[in-house]
Protein backbone atom coordinates (compact mmCIF):
# COMPACT_ATOMS: atom_id res chain seq x y z
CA UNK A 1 46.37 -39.53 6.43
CA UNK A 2 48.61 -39.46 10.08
CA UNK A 3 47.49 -38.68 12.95
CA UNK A 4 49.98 -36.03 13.98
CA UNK A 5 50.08 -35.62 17.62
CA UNK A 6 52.55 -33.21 19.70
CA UNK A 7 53.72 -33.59 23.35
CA UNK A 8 55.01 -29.99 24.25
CA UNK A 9 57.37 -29.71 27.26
CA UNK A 10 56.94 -26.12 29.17
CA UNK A 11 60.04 -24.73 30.82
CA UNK A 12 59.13 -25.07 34.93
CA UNK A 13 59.79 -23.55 38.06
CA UNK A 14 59.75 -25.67 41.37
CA UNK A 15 58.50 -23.67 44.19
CA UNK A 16 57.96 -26.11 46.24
CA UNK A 17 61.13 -27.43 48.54
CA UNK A 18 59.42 -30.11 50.10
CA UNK A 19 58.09 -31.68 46.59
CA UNK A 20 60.05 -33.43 43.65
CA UNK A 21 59.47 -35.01 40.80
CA UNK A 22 60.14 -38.55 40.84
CA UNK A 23 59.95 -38.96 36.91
CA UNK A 24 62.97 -38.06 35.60
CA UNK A 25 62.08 -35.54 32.91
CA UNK A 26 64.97 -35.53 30.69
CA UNK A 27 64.22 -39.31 29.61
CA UNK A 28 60.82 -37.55 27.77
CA UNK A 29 62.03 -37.33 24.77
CA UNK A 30 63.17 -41.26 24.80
CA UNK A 31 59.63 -42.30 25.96
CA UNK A 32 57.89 -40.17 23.24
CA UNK A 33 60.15 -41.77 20.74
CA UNK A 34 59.08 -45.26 22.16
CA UNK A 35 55.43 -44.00 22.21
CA UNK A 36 55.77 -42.84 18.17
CA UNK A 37 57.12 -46.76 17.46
CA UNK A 38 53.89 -47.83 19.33
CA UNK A 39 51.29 -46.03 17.63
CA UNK A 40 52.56 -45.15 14.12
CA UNK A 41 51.97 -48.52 12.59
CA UNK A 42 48.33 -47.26 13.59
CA UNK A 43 48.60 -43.82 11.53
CA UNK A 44 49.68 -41.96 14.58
CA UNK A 45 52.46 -39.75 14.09
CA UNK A 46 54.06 -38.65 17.76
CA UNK A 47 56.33 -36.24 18.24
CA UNK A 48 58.36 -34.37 20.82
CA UNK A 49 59.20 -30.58 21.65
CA UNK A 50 60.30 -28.17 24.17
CA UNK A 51 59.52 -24.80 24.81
CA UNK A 52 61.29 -24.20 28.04
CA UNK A 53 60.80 -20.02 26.83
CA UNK A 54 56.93 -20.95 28.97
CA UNK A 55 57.48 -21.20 32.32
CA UNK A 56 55.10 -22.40 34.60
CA UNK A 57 55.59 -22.50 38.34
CA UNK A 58 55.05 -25.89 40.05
CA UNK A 59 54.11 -26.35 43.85
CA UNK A 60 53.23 -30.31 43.15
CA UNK A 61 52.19 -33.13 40.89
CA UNK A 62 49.31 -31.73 39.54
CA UNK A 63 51.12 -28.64 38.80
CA UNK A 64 53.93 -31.04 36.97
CA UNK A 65 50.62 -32.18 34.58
CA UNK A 66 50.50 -29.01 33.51
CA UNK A 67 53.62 -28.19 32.08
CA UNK A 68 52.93 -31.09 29.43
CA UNK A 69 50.77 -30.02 26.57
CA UNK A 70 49.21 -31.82 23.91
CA UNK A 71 48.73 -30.67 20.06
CA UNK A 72 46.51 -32.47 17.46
CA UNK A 73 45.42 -30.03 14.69
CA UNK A 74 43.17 -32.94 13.07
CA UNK A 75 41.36 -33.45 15.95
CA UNK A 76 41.62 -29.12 16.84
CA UNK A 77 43.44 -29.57 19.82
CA UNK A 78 45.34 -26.46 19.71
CA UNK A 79 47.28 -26.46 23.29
CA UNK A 80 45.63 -28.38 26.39
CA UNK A 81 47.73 -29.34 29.21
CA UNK A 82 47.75 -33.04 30.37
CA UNK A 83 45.76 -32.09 33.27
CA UNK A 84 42.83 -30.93 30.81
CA UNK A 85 43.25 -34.09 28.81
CA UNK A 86 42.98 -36.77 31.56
CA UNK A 87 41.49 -35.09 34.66
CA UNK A 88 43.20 -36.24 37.71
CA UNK A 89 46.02 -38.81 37.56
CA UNK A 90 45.31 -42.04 38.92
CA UNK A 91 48.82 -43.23 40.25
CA UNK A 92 51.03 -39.91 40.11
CA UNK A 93 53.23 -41.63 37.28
CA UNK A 94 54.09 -39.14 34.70
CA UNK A 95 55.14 -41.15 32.17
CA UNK A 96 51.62 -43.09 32.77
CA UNK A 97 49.97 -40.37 32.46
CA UNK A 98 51.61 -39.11 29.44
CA UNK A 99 51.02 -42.24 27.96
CA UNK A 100 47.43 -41.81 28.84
CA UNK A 101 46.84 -38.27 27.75
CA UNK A 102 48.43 -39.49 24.32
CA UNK A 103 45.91 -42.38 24.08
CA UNK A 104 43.08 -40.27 24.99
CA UNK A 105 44.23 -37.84 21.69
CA UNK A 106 44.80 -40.87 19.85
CA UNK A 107 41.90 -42.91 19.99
CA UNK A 108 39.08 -41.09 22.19
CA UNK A 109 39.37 -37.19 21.43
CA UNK A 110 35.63 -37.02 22.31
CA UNK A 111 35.91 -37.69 25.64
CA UNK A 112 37.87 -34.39 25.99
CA UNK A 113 36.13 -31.38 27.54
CA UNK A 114 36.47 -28.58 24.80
CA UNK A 115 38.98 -25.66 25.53
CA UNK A 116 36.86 -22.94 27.01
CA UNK A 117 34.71 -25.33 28.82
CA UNK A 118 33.95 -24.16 32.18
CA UNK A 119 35.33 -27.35 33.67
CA UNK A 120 38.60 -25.92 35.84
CA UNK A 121 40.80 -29.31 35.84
CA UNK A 122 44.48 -27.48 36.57
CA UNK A 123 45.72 -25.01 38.79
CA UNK A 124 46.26 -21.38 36.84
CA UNK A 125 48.48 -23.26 34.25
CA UNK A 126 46.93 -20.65 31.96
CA UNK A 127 45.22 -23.12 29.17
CA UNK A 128 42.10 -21.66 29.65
CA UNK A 129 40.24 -24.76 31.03
């Protein structure tokens, strides 16, 4: 049975006018197609959605982690952002961290903190972490 795991991007608002993005965001759903080649010869099934009807306001790049959410209903991952999934990012590279968060579904979905936890890992993204 697949692995069927969901990388939901959330409409956004930058507030910021000192901060950008450096990732280009509209090449997503090109990486998450490259990431599905990568991992479904394992039995991991990615796949790729917007839902740009969430907004979420973002004042930086931790902010930017949490318009990305993962799904994996086999492992009962109903909505976590990416900043839930991977704590903080290492390099700032989004598609890294994507990348990362994915992995971390994929192979390791123990190592993430249960929604509800009282770990706070984003910044009001409203996940409930």
């Amino acid at each position: 049975m697949q692995k069927e795991i969901t990388v939901v991007l959330y409409g956004y608002r930058l507030t910021n006018c000192e901060w950008s993005p450096t990732a280009n965001i509209d090449t997503l759903g090109e990486f998450i197609d490259r990431l599905h080649s990568d991992l479904n010869p394992l039995g991991i099934t990615v796949s790729y959605t917007e839902e740009p009807e969430n907004v979420l306001e973002v004042n930086g790049y931790a902010d930017l982690l949490n318009i990305i959410r993962l799904r994996s209903p086999k492992d009962h991952i109903g909505n976590l952002c990416l900043g839930h999934v991977i704590g903080q990012s290492e390099n700032c590279d989004f598609l890294e961290d994507i990348r990362r968060g994915v992995s971390r579904v994929a192979f390791a979905p123990e190592m993430i903190e249960p929604e509800g936890s009282n770990k706070v890992v984003c910044h009001n993204c409203g996940c409930g972490c």
